[in-house]
C-alpha atoms as a PDB file:
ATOM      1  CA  UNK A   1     -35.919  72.003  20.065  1.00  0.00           C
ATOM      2  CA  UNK A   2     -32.804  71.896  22.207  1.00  0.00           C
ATOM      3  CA  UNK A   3     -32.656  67.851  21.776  1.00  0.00           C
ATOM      4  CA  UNK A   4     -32.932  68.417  17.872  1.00  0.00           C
ATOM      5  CA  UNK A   5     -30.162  71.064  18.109  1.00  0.00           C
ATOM      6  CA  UNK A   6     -27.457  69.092  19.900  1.00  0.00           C
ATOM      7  CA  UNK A   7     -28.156  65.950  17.894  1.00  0.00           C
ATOM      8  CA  UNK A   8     -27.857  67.985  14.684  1.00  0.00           C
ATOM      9  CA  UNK A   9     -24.811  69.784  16.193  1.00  0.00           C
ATOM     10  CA  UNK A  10     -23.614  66.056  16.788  1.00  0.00           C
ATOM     11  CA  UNK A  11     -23.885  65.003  13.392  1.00  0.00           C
ATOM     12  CA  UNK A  12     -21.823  68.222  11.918  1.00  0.00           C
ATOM     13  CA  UNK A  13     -19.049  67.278  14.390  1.00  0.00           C
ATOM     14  CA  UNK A  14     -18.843  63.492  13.337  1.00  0.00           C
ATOM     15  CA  UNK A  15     -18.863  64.440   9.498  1.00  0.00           C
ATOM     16  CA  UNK A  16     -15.774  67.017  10.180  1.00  0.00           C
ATOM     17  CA  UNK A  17     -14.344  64.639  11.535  1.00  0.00           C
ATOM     18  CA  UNK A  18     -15.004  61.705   9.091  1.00  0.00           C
ATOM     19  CA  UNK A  19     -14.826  64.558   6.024  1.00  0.00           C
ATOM     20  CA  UNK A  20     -11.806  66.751   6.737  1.00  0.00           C
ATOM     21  CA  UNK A  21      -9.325  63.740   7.062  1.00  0.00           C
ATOM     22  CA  UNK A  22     -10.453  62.661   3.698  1.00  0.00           C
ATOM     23  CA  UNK A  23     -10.212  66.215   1.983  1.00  0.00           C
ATOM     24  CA  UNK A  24      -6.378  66.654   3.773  1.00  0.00           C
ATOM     25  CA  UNK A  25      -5.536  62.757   2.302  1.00  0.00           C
ATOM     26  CA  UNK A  26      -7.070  63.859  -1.161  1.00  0.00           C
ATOM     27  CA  UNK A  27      -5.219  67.519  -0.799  1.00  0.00           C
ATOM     28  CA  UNK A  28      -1.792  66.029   0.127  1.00  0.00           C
ATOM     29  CA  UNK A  29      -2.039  63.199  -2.390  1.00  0.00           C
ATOM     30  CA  UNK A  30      -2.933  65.772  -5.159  1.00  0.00           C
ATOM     31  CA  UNK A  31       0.321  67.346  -3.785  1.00  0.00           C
ATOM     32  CA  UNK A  32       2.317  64.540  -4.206  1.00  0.00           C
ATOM     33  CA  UNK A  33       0.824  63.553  -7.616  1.00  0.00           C
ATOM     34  CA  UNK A  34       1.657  66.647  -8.675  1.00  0.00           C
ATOM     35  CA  UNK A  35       5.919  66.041  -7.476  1.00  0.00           C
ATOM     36  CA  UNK A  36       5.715  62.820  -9.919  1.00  0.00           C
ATOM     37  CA  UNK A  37       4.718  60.759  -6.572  1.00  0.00           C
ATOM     38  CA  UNK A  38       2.045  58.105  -6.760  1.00  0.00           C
ATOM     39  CA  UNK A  39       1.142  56.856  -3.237  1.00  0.00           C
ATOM     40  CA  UNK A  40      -2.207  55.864  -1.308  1.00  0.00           C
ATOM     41  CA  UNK A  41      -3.141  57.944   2.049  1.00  0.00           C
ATOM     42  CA  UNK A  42      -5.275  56.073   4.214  1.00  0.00           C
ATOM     43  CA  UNK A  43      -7.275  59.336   5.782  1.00  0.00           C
ATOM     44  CA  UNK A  44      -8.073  57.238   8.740  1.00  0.00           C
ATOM     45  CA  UNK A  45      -4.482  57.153   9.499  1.00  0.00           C
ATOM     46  CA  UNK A  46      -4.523  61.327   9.703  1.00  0.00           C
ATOM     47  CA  UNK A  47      -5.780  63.601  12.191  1.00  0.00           C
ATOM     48  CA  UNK A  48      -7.056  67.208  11.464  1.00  0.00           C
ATOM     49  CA  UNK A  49      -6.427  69.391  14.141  1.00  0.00           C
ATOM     50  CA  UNK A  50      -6.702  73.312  14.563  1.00  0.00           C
ATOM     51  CA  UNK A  51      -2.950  73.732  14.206  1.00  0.00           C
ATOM     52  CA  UNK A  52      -1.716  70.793  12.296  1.00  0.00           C
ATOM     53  CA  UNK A  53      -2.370  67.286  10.607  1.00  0.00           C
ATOM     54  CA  UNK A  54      -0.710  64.333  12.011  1.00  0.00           C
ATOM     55  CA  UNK A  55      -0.826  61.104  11.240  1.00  0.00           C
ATOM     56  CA  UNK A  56      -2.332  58.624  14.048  1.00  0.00           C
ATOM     57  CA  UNK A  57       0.220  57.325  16.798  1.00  0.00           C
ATOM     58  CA  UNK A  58       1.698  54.363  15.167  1.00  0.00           C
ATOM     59  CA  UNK A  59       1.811  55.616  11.788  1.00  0.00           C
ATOM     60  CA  UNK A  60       4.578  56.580   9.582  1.00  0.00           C
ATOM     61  CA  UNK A  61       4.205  55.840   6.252  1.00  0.00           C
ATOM     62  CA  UNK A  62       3.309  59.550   5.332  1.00  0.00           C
ATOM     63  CA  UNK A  63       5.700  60.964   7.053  1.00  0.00           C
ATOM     64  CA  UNK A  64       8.456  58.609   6.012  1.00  0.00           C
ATOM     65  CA  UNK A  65       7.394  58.615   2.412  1.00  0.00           C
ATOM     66  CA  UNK A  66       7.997  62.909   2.728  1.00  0.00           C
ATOM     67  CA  UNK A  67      11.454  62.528   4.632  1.00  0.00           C
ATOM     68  CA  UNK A  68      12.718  59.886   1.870  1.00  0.00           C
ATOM     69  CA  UNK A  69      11.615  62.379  -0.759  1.00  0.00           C
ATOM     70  CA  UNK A  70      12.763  64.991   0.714  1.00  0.00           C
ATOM     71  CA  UNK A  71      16.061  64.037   1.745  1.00  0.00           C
ATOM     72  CA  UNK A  72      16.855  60.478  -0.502  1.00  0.00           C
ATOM     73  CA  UNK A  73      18.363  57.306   1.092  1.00  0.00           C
ATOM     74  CA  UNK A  74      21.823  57.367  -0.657  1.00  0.00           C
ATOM     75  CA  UNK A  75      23.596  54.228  -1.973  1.00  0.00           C
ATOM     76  CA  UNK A  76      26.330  52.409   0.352  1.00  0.00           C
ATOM     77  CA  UNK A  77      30.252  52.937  -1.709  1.00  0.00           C
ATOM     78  CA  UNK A  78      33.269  54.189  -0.677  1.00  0.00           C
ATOM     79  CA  UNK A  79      33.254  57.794   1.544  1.00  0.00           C
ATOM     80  CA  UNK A  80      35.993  60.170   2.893  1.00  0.00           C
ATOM     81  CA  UNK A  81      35.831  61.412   6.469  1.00  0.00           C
ATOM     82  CA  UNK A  82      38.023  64.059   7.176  1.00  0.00           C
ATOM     83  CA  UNK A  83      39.894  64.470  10.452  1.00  0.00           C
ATOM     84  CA  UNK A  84      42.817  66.167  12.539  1.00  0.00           C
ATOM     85  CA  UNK A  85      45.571  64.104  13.739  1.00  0.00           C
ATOM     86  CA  UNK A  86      44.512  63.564  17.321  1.00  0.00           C
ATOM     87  CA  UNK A  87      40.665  63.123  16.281  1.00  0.00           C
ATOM     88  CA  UNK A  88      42.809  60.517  13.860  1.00  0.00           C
ATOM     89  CA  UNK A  89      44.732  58.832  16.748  1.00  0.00           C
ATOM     90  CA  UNK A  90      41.197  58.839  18.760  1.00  0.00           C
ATOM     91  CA  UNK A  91      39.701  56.903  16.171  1.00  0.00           C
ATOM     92  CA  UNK A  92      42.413  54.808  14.933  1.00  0.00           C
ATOM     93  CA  UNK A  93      43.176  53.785  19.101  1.00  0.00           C
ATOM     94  CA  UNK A  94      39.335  52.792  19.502  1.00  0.00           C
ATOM     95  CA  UNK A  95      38.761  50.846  16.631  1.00  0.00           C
ATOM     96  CA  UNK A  96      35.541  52.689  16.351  1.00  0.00           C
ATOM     97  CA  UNK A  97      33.727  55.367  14.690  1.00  0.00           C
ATOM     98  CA  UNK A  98      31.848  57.976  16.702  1.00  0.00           C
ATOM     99  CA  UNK A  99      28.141  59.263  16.076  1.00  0.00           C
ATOM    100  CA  UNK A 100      28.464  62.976  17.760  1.00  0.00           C
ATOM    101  CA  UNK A 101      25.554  64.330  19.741  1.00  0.00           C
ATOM    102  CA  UNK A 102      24.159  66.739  17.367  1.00  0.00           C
ATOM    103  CA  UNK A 103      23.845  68.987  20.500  1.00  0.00           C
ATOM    104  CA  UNK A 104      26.979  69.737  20.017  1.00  0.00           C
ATOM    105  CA  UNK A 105      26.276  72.005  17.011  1.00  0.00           C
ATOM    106  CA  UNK A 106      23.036  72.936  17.414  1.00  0.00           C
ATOM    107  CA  UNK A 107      24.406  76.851  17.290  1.00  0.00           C
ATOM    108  CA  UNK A 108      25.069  76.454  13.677  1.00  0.00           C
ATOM    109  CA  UNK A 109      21.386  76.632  11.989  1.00  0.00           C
ATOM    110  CA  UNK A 110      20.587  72.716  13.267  1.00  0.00           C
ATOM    111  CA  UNK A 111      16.883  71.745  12.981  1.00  0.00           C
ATOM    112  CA  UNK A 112      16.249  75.559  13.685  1.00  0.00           C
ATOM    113  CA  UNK A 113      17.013  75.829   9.684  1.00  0.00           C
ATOM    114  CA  UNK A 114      14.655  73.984   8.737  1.00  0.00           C
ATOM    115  CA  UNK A 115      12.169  75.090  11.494  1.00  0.00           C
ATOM    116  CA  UNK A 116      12.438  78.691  10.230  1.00  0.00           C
ATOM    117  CA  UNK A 117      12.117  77.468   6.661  1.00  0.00           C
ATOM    118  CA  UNK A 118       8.831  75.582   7.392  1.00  0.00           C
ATOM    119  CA  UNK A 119       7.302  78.159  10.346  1.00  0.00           C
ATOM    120  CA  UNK A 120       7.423  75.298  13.053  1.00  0.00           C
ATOM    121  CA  UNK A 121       7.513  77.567  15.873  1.00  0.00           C
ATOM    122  CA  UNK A 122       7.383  75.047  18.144  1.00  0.00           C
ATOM    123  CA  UNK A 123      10.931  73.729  17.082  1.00  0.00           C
ATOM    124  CA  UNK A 124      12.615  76.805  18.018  1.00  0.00           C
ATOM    125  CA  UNK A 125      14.236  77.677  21.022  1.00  0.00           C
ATOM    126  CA  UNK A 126      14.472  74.880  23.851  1.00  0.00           C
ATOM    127  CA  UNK A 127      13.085  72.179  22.015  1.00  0.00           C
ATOM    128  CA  UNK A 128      15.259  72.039  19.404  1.00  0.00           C
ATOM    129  CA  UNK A 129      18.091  71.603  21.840  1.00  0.00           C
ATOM    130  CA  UNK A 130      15.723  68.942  23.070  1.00  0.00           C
ATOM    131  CA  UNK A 131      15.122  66.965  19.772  1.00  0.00           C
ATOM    132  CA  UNK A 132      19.215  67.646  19.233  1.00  0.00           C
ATOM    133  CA  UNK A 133      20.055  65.420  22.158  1.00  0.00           C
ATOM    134  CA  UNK A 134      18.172  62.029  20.689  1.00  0.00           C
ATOM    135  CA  UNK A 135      20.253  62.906  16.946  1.00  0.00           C
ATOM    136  CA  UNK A 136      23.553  61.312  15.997  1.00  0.00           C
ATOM    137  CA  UNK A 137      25.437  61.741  13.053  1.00  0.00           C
ATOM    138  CA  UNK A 138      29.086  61.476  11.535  1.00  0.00           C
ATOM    139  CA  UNK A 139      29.551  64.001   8.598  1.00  0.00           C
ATOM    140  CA  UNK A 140      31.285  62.034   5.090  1.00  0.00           C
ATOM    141  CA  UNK A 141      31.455  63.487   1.824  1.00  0.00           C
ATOM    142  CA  UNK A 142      31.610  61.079  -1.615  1.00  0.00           C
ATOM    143  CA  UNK A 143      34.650  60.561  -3.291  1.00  0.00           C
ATOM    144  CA  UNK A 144      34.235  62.591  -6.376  1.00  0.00           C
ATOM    145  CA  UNK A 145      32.993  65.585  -4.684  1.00  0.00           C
ATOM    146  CA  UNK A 146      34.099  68.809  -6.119  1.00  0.00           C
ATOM    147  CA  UNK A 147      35.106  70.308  -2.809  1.00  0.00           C
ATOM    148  CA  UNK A 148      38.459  68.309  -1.844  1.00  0.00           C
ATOM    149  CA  UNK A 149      40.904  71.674  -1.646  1.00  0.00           C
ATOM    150  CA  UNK A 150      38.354  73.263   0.128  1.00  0.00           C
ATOM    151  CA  UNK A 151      37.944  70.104   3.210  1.00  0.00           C
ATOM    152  CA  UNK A 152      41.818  69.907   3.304  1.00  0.00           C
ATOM    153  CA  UNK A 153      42.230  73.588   3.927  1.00  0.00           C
ATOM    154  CA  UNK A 154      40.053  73.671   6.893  1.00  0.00           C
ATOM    155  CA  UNK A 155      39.692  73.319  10.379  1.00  0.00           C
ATOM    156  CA  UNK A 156      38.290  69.482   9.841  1.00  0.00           C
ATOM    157  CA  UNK A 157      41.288  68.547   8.189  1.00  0.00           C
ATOM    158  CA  UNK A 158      43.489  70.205  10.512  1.00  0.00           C
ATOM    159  CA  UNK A 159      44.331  72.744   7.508  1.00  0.00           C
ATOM    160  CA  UNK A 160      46.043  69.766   5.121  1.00  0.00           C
ATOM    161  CA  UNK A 161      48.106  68.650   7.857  1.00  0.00           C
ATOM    162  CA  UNK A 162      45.614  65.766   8.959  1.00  0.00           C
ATOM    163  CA  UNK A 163      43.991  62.866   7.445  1.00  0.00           C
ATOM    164  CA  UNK A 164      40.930  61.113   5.715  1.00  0.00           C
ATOM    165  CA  UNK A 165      39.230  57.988   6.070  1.00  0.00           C
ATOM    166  CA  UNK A 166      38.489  56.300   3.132  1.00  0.00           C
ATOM    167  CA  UNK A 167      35.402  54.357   4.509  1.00  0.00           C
ATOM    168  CA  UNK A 168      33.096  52.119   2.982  1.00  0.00           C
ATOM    169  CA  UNK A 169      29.514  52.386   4.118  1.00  0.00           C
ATOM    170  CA  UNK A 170      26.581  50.305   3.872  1.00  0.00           C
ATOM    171  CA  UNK A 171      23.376  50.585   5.104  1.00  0.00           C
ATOM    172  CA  UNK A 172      20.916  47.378   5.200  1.00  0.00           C
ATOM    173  CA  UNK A 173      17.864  48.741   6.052  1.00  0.00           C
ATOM    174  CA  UNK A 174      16.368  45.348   6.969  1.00  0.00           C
ATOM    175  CA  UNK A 175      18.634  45.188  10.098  1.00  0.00           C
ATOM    176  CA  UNK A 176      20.181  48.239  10.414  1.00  0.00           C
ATOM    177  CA  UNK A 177      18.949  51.676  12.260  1.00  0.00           C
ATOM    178  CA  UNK A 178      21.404  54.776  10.997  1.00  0.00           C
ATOM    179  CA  UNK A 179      20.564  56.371   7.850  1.00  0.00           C
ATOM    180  CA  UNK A 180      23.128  57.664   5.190  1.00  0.00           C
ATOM    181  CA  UNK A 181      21.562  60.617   3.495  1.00  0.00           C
ATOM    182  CA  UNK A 182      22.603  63.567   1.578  1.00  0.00           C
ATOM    183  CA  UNK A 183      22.344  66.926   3.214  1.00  0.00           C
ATOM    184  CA  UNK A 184      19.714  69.485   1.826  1.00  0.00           C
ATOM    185  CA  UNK A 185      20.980  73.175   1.744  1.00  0.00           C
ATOM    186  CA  UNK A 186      18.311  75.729   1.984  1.00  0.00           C
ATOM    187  CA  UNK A 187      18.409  77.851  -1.107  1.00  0.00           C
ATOM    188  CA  UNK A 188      15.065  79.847  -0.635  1.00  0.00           C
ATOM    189  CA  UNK A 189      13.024  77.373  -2.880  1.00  0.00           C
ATOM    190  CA  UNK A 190      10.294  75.571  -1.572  1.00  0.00           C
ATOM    191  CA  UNK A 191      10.758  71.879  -0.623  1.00  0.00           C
ATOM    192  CA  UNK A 192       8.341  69.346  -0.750  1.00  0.00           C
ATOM    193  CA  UNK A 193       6.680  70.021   2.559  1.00  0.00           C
ATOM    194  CA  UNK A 194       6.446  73.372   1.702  1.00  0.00           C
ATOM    195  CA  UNK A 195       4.214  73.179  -1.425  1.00  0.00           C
ATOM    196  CA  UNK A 196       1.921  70.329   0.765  1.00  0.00           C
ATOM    197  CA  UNK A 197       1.746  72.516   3.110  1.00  0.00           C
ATOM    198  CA  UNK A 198       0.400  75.956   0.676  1.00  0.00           C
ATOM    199  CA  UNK A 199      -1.715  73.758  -0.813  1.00  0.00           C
ATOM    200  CA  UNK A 200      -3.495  72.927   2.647  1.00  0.00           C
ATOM    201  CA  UNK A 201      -3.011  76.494   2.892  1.00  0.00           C
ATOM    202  CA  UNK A 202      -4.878  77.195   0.415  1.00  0.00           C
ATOM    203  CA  UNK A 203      -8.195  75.483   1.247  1.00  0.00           C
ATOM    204  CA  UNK A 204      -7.760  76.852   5.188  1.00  0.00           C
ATOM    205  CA  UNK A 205      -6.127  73.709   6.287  1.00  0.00           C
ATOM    206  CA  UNK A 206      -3.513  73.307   8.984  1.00  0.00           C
ATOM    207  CA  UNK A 207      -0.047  72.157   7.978  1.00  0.00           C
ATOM    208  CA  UNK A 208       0.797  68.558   8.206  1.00  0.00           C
ATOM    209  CA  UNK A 209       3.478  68.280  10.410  1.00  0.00           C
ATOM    210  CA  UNK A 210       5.116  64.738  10.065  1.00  0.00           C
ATOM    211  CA  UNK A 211       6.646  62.361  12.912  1.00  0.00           C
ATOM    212  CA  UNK A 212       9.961  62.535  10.565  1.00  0.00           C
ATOM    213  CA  UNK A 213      10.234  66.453  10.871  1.00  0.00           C
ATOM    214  CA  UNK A 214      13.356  66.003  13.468  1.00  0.00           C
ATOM    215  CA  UNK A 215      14.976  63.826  11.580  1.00  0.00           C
ATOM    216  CA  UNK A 216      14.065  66.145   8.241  1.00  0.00           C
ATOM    217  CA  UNK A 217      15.499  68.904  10.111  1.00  0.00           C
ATOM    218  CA  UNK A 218      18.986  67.200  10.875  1.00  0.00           C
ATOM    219  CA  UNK A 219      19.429  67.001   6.982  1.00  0.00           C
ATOM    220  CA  UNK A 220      18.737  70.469   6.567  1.00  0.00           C
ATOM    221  CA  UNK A 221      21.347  73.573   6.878  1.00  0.00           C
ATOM    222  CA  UNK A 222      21.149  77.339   5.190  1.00  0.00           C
ATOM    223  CA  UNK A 223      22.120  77.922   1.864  1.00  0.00           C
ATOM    224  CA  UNK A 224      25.659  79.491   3.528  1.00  0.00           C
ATOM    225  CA  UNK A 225      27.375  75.812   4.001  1.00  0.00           C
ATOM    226  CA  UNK A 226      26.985  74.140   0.558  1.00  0.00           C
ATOM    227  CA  UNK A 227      30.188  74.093  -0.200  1.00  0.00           C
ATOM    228  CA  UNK A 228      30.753  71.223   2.120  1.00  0.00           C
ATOM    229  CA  UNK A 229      28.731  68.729   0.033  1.00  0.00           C
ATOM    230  CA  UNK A 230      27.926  67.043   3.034  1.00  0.00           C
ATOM    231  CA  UNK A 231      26.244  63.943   3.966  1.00  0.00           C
ATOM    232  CA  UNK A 232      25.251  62.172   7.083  1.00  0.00           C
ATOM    233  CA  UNK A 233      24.930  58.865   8.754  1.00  0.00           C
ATOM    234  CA  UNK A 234      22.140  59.409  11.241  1.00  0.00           C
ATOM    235  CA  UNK A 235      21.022  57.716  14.164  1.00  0.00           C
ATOM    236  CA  UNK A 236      17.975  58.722  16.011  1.00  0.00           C
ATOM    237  CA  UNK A 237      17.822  57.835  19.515  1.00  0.00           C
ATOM    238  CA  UNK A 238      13.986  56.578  20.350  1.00  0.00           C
ATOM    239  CA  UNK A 239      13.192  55.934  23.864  1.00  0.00           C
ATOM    240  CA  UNK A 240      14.330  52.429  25.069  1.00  0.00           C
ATOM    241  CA  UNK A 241      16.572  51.604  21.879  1.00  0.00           C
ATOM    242  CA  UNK A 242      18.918  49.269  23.208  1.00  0.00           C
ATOM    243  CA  UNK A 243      21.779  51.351  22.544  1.00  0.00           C
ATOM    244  CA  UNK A 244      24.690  52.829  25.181  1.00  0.00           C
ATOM    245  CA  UNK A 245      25.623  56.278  25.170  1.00  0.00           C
ATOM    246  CA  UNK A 246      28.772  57.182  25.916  1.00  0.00           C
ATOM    247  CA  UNK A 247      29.949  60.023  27.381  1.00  0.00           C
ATOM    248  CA  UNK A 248      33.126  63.184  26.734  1.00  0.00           C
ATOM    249  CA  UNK A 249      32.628  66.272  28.574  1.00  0.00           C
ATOM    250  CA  UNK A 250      29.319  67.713  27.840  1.00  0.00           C
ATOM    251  CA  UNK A 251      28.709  65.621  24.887  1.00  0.00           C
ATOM    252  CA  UNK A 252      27.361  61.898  24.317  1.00  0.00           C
ATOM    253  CA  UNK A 253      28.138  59.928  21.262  1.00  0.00           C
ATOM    254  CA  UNK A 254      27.421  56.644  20.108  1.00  0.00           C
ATOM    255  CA  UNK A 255      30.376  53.898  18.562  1.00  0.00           C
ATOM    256  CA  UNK A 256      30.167  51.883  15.213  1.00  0.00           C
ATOM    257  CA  UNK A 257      32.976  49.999  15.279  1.00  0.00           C
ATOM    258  CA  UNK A 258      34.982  49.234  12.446  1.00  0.00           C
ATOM    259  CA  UNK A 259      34.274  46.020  10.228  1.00  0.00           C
ATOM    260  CA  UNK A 260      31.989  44.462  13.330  1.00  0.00           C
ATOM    261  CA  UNK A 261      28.259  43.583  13.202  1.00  0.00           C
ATOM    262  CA  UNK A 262      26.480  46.290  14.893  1.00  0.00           C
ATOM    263  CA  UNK A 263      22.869  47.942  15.014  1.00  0.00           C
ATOM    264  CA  UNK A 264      24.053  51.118  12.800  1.00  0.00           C
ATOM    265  CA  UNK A 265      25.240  50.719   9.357  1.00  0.00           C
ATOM    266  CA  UNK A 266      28.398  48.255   8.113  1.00  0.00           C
ATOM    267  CA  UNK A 267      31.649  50.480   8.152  1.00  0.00           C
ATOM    268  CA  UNK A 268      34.708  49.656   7.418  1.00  0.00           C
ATOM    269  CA  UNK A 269      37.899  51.320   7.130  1.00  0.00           C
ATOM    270  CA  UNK A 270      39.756  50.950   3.750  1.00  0.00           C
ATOM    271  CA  UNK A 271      42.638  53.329   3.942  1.00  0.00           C
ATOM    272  CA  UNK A 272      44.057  56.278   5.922  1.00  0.00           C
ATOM    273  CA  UNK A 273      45.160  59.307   3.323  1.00  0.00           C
ATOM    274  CA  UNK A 274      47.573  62.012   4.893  1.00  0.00           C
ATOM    275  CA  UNK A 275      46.876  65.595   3.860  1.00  0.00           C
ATOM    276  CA  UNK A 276      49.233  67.400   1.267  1.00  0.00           C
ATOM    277  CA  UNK A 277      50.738  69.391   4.502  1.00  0.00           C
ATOM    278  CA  UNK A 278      50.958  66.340   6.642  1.00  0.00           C
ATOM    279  CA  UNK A 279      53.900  64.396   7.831  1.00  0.00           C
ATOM    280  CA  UNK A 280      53.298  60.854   6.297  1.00  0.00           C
ATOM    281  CA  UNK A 281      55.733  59.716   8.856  1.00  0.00           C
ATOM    282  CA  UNK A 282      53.746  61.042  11.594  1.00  0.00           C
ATOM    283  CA  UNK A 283      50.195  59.283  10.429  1.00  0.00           C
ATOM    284  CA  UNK A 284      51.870  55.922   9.822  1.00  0.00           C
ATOM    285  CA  UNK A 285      53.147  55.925  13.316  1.00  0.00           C
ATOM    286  CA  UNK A 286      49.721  56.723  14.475  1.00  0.00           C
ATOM    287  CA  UNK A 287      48.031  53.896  12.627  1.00  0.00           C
ATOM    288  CA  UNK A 288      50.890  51.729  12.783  1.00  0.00           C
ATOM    289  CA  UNK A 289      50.535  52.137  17.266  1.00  0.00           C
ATOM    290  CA  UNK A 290      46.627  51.442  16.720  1.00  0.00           C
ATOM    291  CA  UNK A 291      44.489  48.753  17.132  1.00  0.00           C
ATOM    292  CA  UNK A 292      43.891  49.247  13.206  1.00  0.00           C
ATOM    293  CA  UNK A 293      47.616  48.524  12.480  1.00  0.00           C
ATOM    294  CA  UNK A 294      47.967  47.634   9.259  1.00  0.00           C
ATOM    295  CA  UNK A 295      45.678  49.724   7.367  1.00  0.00           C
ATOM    296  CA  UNK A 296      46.897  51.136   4.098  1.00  0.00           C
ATOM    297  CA  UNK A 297      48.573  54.419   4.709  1.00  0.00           C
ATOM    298  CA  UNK A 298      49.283  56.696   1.601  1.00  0.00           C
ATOM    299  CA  UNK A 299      49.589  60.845   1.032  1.00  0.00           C
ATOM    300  CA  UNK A 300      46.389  61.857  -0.747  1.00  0.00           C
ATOM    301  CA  UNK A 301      46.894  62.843  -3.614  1.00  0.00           C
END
């Protein structure tokens, strides 16, 4: 009788786990189906745990298929970067662009937005600050965004008397490893994860938490800083990435040089603008003492 029990007990446990990763594929496809998305989910490629879905070590197709949803790759074109005058003369004395640490703003609603907005307790607190340290970015916004007045009268911009970059951007995903992306401001409506997720919900299913959800996070910030029409170039730091990390103070950063072949994305600097309460004087002698000399210098207009 006890034989017959454990071997029947043996068979439940191999059909939950052959079963539930099919019902989770055939949940989160429904999902998806649902969001205008068409796309296969191997369930052998998914876990079911007691507190979340993941897919197997290895696999990312799920989880990059949500992150590109969620947050769109965005074509390469001309971007602004705004700056002060000596983050200008850093730049323009380099030759090179920097990737900040996101560390080094991780006490203005970084990941931890998007942690609260998806109840992944796990990325609060420490961790975050954690996952922060492997995430660099340079903030751009697009050339016809609405919110020019608004960039030149603040602290980026050191309050019109500064500078832009015009920069053009391109991302080759075949060789290259950053990722230009627009940022996603969180309004109080569900994103995409979120409705997967109540739909698991739903049927008492875990939430799938993808490998991506870092990286999701970083394009993520509350509702409060939309006006910035921000969007990123990201790099993600993975373990033994043959990158170098430099180092300013507290903070590490990463350098894509200007108009050079380099692991990141293709940048390269098409003008320097002066803001309408800089001294055009000033920002030509900066460029003009640079190893960038020569770069169009105009007043914005």
């Amino acid at each position: 009788m006890s034989t017959n029990f454990t071997a029947a007990d043996r068979i439940d446990q191999i059909k939950e786990v052959v079963e539930r990763p099919q019902f989770a594929a055939a949940m989160i496809a429904c999902t998806l189906r649902g969001a205008g998305q068409e796309i296969p989910i191997d369930p052998n490629r998914l876990t079911v745990g007691p507190k979340g879905i993941h897919e197997t070590t290895g696999s990312r197709v799920l989880s990059d298929h949500v992150c590109d949803l969620m947050h769109p790759h965005v074509a390469g074109g001309d971007y602004f970067h705004y700056t002060g005058r000596q983050g200008l003369a850093g730049i323009m004395q380099s030759g090179v662009l920097r990737l900040s640490q996101l560390s080094k703003r991780i006490g203005e609603h970084e990941i931890r937005g998007y942690a609260q907005q998806h109840d992944w307790t796990g990325f609060q607190g420490h961790y975050a600050e954690k996952l922060a340290e492997d995430l660099f970015y340079t903030s751009v916004t697009r050339t016809d965004a609405p919110n020019e007045a608004a960039m030149w009268n603040s602290e980026f911009a050191d309050y019109g008397q500064g500078a832009r970059l015009r920069l053009r951007i391109d991302v080759d995903r075949t060789r290259h490893h950053a990722e230009l992306r627009a940022m996603r401001y969180l309004d109080g409506n569900q994103t995409l994860l979120n409705q997967i997720n109540a739909d698991l919900a739903a049927v008492e299913f875990p939430p799938f938490l993808p490998w991506t959800a870092s990286k999701i996070g970083a394009f993520g910030l509350p509702d409060g800083y939309q006006g910035e029409y921000e969007h990123r170039l990201l790099f993600k730091h993975h373990p033994g990435a043959p990158v170098t990390r430099g180092k300013d103070g507290r903070w590490e950063f990463l350098e894509v040089p200007f108009g050079k072949d380099n692991v990141f994305a293709a940048v390269n600097l098409v003008a320097v603008e002066a803001g309408p309460l800089a001294d055009l004087a000033e920002i030509e002698t900066i460029v003009g003492a640079s190893v960038l000399a020569g770069t169009p210098v105009r007043q914005a207009p």
